[in-house]
N, C-alpha and C. Protein backbone atom coordinates (compact mmCIF):
# COMPACT_ATOMS: atom_id res chain seq x y z
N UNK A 1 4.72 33.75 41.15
CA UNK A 1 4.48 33.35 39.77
C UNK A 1 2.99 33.35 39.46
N UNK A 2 1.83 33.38 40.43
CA UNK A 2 0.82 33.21 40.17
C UNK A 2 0.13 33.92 39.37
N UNK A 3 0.77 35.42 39.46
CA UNK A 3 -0.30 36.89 39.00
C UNK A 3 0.63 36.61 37.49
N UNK A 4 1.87 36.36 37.35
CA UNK A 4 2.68 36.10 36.08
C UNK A 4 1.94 35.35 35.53
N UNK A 5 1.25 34.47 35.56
CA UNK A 5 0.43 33.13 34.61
C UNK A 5 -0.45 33.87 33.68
N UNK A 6 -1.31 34.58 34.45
CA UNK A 6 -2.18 35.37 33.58
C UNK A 6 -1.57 36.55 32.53
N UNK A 7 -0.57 37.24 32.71
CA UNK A 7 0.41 37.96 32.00
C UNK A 7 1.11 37.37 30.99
N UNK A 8 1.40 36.15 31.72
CA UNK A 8 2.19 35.10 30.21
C UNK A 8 1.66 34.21 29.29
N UNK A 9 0.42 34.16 29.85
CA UNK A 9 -0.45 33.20 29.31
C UNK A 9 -0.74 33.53 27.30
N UNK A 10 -1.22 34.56 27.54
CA UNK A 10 -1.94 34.92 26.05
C UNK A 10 -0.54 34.97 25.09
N UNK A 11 0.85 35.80 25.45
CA UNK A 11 1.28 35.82 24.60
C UNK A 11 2.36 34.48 24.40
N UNK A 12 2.50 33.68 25.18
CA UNK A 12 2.82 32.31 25.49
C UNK A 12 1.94 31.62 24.39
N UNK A 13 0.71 31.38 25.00
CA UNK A 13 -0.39 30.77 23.94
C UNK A 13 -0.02 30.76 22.38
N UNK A 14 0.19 32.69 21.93
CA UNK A 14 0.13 32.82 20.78
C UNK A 14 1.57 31.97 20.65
N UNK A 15 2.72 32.10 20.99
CA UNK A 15 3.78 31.92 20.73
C UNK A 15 3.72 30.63 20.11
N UNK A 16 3.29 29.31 21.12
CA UNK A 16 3.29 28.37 20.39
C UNK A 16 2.24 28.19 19.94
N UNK A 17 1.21 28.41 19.43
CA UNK A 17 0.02 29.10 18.26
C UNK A 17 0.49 28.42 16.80
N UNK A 18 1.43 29.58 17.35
CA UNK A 18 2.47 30.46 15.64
C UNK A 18 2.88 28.69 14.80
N UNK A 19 3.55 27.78 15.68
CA UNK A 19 4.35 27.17 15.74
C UNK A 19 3.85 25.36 15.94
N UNK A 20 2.48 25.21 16.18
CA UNK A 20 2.01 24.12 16.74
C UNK A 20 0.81 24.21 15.41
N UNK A 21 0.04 25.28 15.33
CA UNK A 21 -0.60 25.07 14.51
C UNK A 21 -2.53 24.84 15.16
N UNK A 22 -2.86 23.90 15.24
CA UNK A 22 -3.98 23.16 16.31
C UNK A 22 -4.27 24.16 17.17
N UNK A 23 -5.50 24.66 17.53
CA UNK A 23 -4.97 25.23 18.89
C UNK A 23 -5.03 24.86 19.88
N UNK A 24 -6.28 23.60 19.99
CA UNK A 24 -6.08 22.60 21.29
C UNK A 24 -4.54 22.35 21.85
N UNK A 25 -3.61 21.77 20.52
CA UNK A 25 -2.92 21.54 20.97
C UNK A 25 -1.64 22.34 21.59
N UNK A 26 -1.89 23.84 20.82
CA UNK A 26 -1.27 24.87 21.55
C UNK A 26 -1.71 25.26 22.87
N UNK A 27 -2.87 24.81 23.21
CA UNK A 27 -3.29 25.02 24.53
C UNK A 27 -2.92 23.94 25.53
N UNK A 28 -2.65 22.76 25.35
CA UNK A 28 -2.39 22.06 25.78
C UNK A 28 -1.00 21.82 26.24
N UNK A 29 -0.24 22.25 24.84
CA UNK A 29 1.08 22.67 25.53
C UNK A 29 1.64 24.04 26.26
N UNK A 30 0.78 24.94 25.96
CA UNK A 30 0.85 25.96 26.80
C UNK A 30 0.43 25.47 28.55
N UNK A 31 -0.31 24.90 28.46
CA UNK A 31 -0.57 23.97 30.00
C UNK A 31 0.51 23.46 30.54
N UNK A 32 1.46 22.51 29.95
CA UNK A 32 2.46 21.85 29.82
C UNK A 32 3.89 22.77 30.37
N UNK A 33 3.91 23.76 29.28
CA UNK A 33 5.10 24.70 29.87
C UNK A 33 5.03 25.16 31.35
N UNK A 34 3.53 25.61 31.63
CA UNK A 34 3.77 25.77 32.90
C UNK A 34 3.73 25.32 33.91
N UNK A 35 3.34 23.58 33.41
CA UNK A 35 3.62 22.72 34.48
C UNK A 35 4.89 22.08 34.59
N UNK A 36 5.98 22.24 33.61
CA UNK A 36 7.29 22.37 33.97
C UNK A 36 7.97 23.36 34.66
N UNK A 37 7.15 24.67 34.15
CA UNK A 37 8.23 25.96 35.11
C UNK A 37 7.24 26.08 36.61
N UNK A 38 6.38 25.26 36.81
CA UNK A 38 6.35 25.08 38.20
C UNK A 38 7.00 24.21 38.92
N UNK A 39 7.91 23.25 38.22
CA UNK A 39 8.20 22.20 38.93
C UNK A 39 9.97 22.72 38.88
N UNK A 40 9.94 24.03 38.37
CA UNK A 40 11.92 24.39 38.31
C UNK A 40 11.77 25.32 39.38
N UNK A 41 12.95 25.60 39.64
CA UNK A 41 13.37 25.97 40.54
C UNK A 41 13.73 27.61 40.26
N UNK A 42 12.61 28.65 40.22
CA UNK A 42 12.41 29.82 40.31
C UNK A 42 13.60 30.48 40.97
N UNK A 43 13.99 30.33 42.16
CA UNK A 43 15.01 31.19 42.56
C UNK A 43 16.20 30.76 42.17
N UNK A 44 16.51 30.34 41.23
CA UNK A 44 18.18 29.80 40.60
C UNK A 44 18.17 30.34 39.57
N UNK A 45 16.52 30.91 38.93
CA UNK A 45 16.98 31.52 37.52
C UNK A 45 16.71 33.14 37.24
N UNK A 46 17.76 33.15 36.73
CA UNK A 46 17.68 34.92 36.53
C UNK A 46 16.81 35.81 36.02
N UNK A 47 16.46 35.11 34.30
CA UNK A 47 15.06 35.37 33.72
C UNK A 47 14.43 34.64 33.80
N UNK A 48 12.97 34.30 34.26
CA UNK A 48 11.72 33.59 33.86
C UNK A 48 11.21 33.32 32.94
N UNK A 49 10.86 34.36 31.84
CA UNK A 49 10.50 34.71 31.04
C UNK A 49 11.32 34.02 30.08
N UNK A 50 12.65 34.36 29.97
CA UNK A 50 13.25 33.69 28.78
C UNK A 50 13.54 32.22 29.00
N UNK A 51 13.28 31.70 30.07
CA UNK A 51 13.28 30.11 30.61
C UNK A 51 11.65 29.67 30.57
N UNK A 52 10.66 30.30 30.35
CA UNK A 52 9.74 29.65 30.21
C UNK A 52 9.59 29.48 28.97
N UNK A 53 10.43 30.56 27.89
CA UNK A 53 10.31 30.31 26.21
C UNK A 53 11.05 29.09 25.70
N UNK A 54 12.47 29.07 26.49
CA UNK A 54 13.26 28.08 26.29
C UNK A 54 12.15 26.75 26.80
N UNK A 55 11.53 26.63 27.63
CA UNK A 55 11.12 25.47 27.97
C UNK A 55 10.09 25.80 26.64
N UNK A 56 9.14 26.40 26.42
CA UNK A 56 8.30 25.97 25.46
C UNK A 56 8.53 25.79 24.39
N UNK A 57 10.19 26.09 23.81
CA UNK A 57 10.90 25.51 22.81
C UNK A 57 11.00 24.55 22.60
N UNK A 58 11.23 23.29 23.80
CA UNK A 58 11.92 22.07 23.76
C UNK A 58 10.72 21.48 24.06
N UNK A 59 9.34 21.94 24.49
CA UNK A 59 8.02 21.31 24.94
C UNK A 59 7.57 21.16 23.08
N UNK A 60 7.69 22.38 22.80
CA UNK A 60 7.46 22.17 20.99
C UNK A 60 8.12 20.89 19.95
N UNK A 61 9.38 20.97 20.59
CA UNK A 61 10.24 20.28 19.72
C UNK A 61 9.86 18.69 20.15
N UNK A 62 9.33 18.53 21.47
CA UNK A 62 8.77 17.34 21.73
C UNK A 62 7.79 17.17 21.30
N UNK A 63 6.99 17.65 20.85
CA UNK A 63 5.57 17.83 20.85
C UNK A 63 5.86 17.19 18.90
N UNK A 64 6.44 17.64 18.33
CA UNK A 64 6.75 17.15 16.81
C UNK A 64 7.90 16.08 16.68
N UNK A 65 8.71 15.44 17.62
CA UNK A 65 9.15 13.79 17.74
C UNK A 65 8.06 13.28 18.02
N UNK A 66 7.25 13.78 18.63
CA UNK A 66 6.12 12.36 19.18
C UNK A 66 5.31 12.02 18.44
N UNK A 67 4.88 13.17 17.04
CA UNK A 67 4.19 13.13 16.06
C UNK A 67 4.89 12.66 15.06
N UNK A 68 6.08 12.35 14.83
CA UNK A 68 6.90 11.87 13.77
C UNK A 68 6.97 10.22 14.57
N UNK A 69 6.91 9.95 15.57
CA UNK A 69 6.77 8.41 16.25
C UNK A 69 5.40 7.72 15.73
N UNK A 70 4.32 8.94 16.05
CA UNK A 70 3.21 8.13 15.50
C UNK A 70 3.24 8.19 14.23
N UNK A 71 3.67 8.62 13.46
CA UNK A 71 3.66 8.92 11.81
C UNK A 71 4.47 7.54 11.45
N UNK A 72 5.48 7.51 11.72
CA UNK A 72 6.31 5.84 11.65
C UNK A 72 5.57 4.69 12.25
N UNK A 73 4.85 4.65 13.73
CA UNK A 73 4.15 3.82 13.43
C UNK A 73 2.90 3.39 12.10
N UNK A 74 2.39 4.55 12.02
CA UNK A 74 1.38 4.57 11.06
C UNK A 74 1.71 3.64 9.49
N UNK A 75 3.63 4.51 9.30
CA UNK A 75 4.11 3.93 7.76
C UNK A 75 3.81 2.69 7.97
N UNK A 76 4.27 1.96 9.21
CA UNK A 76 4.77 0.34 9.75
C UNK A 76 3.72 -0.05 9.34
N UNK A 77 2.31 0.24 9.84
CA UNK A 77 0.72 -0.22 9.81
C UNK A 77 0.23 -0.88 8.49
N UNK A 78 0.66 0.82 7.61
CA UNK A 78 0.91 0.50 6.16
C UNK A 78 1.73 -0.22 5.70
N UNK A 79 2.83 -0.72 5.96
CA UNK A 79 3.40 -1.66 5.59
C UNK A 79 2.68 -3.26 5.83
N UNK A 80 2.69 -3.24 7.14
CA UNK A 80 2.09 -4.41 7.30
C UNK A 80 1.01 -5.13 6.67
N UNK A 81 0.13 -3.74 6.60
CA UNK A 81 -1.32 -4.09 5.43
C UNK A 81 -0.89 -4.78 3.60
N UNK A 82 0.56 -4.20 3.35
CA UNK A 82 0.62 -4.55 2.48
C UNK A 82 0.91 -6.01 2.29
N UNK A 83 1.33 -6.16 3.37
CA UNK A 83 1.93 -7.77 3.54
C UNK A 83 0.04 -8.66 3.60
N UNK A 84 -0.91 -8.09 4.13
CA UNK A 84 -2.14 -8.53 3.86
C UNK A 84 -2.62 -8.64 2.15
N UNK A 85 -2.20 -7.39 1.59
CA UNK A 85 -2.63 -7.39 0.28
C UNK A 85 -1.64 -9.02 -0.36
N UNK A 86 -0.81 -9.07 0.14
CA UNK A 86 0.52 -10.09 -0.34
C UNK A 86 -0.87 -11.39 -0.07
N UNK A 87 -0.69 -11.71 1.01
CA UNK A 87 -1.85 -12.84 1.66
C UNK A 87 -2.95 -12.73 0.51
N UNK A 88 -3.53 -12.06 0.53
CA UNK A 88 -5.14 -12.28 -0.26
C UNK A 88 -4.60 -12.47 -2.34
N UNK A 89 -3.26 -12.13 -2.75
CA UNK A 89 -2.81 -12.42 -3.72
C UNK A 89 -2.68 -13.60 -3.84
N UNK A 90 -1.70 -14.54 -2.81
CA UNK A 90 -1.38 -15.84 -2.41
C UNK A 90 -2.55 -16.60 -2.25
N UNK A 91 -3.82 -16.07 -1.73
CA UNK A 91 -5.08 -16.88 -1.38
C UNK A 91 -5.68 -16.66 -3.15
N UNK A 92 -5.85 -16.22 -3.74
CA UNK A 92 -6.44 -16.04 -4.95
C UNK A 92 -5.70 -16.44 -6.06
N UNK A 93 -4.56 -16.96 -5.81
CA UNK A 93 -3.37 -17.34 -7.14
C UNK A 93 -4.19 -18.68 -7.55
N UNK A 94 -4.59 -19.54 -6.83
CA UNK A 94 -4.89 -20.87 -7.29
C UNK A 94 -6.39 -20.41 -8.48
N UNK A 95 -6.65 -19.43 -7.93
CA UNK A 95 -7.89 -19.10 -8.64
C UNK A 95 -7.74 -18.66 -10.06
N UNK A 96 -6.68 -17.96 -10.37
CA UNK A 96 -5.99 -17.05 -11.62
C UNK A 96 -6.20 -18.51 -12.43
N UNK A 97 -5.43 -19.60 -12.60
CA UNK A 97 -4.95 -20.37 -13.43
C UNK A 97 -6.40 -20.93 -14.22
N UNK A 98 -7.66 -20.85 -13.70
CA UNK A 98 -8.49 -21.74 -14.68
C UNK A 98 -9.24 -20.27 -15.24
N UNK A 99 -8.71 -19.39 -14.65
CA UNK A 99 -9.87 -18.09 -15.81
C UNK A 99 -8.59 -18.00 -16.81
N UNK A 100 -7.03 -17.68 -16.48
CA UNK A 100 -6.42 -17.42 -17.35
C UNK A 100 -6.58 -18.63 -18.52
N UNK A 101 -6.98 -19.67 -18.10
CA UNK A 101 -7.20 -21.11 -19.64
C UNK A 101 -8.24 -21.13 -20.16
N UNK A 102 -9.52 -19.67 -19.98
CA UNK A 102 -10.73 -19.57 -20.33
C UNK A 102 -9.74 -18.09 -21.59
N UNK A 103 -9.00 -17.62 -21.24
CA UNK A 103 -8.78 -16.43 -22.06
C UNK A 103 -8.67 -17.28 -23.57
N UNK A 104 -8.55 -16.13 -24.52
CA UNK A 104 -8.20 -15.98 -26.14
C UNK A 104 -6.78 -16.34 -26.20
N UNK A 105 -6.23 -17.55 -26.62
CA UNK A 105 -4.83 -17.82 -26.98
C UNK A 105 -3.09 -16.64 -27.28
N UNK A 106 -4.13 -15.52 -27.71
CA UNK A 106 -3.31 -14.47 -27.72
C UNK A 106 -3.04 -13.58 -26.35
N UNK A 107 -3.76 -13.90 -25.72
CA UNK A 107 -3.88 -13.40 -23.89
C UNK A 107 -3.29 -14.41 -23.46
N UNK A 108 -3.49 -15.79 -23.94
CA UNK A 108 -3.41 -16.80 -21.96
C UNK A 108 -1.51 -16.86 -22.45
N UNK A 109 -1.29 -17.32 -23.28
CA UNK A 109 -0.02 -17.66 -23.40
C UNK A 109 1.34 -16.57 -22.95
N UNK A 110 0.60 -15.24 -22.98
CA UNK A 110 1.69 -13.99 -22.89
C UNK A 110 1.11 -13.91 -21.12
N UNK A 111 -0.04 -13.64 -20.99
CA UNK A 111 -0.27 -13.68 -19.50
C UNK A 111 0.41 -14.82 -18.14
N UNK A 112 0.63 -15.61 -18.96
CA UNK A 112 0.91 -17.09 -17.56
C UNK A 112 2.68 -16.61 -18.22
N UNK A 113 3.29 -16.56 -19.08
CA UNK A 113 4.27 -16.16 -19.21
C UNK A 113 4.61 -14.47 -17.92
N UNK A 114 3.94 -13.52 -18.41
CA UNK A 114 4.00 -12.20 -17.41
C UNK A 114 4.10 -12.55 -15.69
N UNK A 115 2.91 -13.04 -15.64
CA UNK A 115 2.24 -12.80 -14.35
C UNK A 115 2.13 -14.58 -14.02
N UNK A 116 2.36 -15.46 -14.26
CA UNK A 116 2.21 -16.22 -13.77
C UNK A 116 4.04 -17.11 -13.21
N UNK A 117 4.92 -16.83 -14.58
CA UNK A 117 6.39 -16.89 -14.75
C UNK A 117 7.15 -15.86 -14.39
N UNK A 118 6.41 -14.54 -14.30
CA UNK A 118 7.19 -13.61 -13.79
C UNK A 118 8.34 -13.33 -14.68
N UNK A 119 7.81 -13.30 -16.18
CA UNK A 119 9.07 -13.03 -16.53
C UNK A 119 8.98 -11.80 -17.80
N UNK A 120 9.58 -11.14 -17.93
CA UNK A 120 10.10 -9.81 -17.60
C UNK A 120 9.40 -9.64 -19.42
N UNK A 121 8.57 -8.26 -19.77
CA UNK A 121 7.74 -7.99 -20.83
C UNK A 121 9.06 -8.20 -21.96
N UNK A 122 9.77 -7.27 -21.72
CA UNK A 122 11.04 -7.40 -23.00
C UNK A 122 11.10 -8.44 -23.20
N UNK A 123 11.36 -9.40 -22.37
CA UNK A 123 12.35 -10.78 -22.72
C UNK A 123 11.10 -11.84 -23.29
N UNK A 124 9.73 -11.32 -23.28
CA UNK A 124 8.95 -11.68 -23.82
C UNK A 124 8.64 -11.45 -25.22
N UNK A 125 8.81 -10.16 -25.43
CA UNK A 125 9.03 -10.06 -26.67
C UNK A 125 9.72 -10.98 -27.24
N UNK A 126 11.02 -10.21 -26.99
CA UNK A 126 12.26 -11.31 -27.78
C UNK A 126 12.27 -12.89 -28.16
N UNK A 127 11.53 -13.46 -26.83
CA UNK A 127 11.36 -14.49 -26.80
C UNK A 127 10.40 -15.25 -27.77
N UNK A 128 9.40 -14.26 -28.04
CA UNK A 128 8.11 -14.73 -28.77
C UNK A 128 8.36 -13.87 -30.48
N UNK A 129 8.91 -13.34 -30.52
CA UNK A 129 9.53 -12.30 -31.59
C UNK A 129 8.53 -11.31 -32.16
N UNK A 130 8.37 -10.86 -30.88
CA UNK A 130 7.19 -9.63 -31.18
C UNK A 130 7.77 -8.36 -30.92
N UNK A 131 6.79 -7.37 -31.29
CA UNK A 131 7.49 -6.32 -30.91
C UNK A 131 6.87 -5.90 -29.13
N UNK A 132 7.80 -5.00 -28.97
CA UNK A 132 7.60 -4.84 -26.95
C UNK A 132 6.42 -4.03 -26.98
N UNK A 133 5.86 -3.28 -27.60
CA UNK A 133 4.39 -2.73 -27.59
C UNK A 133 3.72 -3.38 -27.63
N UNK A 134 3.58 -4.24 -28.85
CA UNK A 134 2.26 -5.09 -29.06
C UNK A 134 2.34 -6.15 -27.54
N UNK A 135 3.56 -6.61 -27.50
CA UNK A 135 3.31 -7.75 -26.35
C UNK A 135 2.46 -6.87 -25.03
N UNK A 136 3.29 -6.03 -24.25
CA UNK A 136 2.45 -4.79 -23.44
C UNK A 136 1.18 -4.46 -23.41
N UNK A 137 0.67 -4.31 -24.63
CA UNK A 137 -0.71 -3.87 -24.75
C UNK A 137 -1.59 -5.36 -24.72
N UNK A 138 -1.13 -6.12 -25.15
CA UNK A 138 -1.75 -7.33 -25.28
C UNK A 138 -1.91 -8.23 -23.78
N UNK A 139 -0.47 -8.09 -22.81
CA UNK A 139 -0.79 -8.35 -21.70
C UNK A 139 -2.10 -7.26 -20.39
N UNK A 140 -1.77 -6.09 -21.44
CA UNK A 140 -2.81 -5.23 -20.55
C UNK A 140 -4.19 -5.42 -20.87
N UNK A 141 -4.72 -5.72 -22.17
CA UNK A 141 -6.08 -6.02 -22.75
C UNK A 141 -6.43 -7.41 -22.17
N UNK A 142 -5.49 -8.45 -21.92
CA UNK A 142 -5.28 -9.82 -21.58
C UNK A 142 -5.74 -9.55 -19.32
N UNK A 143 -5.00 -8.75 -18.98
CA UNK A 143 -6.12 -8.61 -17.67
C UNK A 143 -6.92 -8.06 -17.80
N UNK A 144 -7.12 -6.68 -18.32
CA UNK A 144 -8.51 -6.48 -17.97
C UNK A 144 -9.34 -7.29 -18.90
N UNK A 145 -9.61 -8.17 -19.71
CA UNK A 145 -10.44 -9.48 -19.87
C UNK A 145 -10.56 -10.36 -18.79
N UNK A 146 -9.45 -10.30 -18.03
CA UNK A 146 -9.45 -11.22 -16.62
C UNK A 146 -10.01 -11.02 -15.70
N UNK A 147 -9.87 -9.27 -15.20
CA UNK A 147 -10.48 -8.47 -14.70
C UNK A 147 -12.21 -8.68 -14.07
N UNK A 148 -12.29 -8.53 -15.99
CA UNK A 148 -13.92 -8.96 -16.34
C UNK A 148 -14.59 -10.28 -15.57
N UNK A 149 -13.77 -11.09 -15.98
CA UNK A 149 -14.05 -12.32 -15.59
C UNK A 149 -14.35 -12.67 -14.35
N UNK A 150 -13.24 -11.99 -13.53
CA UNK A 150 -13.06 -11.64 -11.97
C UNK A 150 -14.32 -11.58 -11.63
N UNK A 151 -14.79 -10.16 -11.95
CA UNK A 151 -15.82 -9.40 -11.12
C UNK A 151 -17.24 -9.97 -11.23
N UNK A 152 -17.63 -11.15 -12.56
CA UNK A 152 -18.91 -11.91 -12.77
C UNK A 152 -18.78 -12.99 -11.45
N UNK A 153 -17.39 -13.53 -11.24
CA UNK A 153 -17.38 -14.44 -10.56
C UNK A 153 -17.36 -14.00 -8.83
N UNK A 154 -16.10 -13.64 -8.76
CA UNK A 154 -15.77 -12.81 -7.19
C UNK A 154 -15.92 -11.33 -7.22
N UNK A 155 -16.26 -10.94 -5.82
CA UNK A 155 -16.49 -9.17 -4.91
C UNK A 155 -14.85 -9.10 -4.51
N UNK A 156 -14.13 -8.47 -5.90
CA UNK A 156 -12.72 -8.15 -4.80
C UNK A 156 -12.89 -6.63 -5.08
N UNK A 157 -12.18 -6.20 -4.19
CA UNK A 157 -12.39 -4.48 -3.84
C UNK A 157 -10.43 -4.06 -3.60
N UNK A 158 -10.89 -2.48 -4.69
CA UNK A 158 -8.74 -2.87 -5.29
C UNK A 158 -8.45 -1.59 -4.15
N UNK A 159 -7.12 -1.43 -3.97
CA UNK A 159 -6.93 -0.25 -3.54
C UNK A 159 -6.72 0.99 -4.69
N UNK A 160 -5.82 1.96 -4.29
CA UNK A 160 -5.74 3.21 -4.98
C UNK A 160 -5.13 2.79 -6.40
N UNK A 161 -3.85 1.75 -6.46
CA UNK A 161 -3.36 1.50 -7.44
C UNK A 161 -4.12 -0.06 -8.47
N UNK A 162 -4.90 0.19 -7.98
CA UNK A 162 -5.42 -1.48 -8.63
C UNK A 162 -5.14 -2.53 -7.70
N UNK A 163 -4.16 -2.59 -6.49
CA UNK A 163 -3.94 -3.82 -5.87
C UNK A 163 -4.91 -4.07 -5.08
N UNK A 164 -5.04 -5.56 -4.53
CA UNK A 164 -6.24 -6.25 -4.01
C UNK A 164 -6.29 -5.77 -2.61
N UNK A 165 -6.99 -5.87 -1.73
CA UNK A 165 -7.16 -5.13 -1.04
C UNK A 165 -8.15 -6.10 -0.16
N UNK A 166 -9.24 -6.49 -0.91
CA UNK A 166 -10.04 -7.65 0.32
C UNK A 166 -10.69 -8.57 -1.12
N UNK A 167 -11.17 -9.55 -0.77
CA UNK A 167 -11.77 -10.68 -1.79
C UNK A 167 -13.19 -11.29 -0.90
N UNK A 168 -14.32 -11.40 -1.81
CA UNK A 168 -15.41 -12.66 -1.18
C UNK A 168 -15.72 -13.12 -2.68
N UNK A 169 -15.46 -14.69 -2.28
CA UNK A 169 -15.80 -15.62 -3.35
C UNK A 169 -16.66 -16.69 -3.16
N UNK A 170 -17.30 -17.05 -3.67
CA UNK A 170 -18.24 -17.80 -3.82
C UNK A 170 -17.88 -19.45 -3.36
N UNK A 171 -18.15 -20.33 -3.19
CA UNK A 171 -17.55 -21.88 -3.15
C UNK A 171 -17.16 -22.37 -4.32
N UNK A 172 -17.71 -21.84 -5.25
CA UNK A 172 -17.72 -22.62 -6.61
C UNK A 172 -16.77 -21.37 -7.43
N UNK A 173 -15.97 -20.52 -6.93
CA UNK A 173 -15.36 -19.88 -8.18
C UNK A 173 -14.91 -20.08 -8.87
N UNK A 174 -13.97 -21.16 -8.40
CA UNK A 174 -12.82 -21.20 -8.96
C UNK A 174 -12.91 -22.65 -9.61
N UNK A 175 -14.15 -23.01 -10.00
CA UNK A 175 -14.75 -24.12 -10.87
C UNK A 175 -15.40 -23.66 -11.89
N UNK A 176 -15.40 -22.40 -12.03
CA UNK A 176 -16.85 -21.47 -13.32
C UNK A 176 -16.14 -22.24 -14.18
């Protein structure tokens, strides 16, 4: 098999090339294949050649579970972080309630209703007998006034969608 290595090597290489992408890592598993078809048992098999492809088939197919393992850990990671963003919401809620009683009467009352009651924009409308736009726009003009307020007082830093992400506040913030 020895003088075969060098013969199988390049078009081996390319093979999983084609198929791996990386080429470290096509080289690496090209390493791999033939440290399995050294460890089989040469005189039991008829072709070599088509048993060293078959092995670098199933060396491939491993090679992309193990990358779909770390990819799921990764989602998990992200998940977990979000459960941090959850935490630094929970640490900053006590803080919301004295900027939201600094807002314009037409903000604080629809806002601690939204976001503080959690209760649902429509049924706010209805409830207040407005129409569902105006209430909407009014809760959206109503944070970013809050927003504002935020950023004179506390350094919070948002992620991609606006959510919180990390906070530094002062001792006195949540007394302005």
């Amino acid at each position: 098999m020895g003088g075969d290595i060098s013969k199988y090597y390049g078009p081996l290489l390319g093979y999983i090339q084609k198929r791996v992408h990386l080429f470290e890592d096509a080289e690496d598993l090209t390493q791999e294949v033939f440290l399995k078809l050294s460890k089989s048992d040469l005189n039991s098999i008829g072709n070599v050649k088509a048993w060293m492809y078959k092995i670098a088939k199933n060396t491939i197919i491993d090679y992309y579970r193990s990358k779909k393992r770390k990819w799921e850990r990764l989602e998990n990671d992200f998940i977990n972080e979000s459960l941090d963003e959850t935490n630094a919401i929970e640490e900053l809620s006590p803080c919301i309630a004295p900027f939201i009683e600094k807002l314009p009467e037409e903000y604080r009352m629809l806002l601690k209703m939204s976001d503080l009651e959690n209760i649902p924009q429509k049924v706010i409308a209805e409830t207040m007998d407005m129409n569902y736009v105006t209430v909407r726009s009014k809760i959206q003009r109503g944070r970013k006034k809050l927003k504002e307020m935020f950023a004179e007082c506390c350094q919070i830093t948002s992620g991609g969608r606006g959510s919180i992400i990390c906070h530094q506040k002062p001792s006195n913030c949540c007394n302005n």
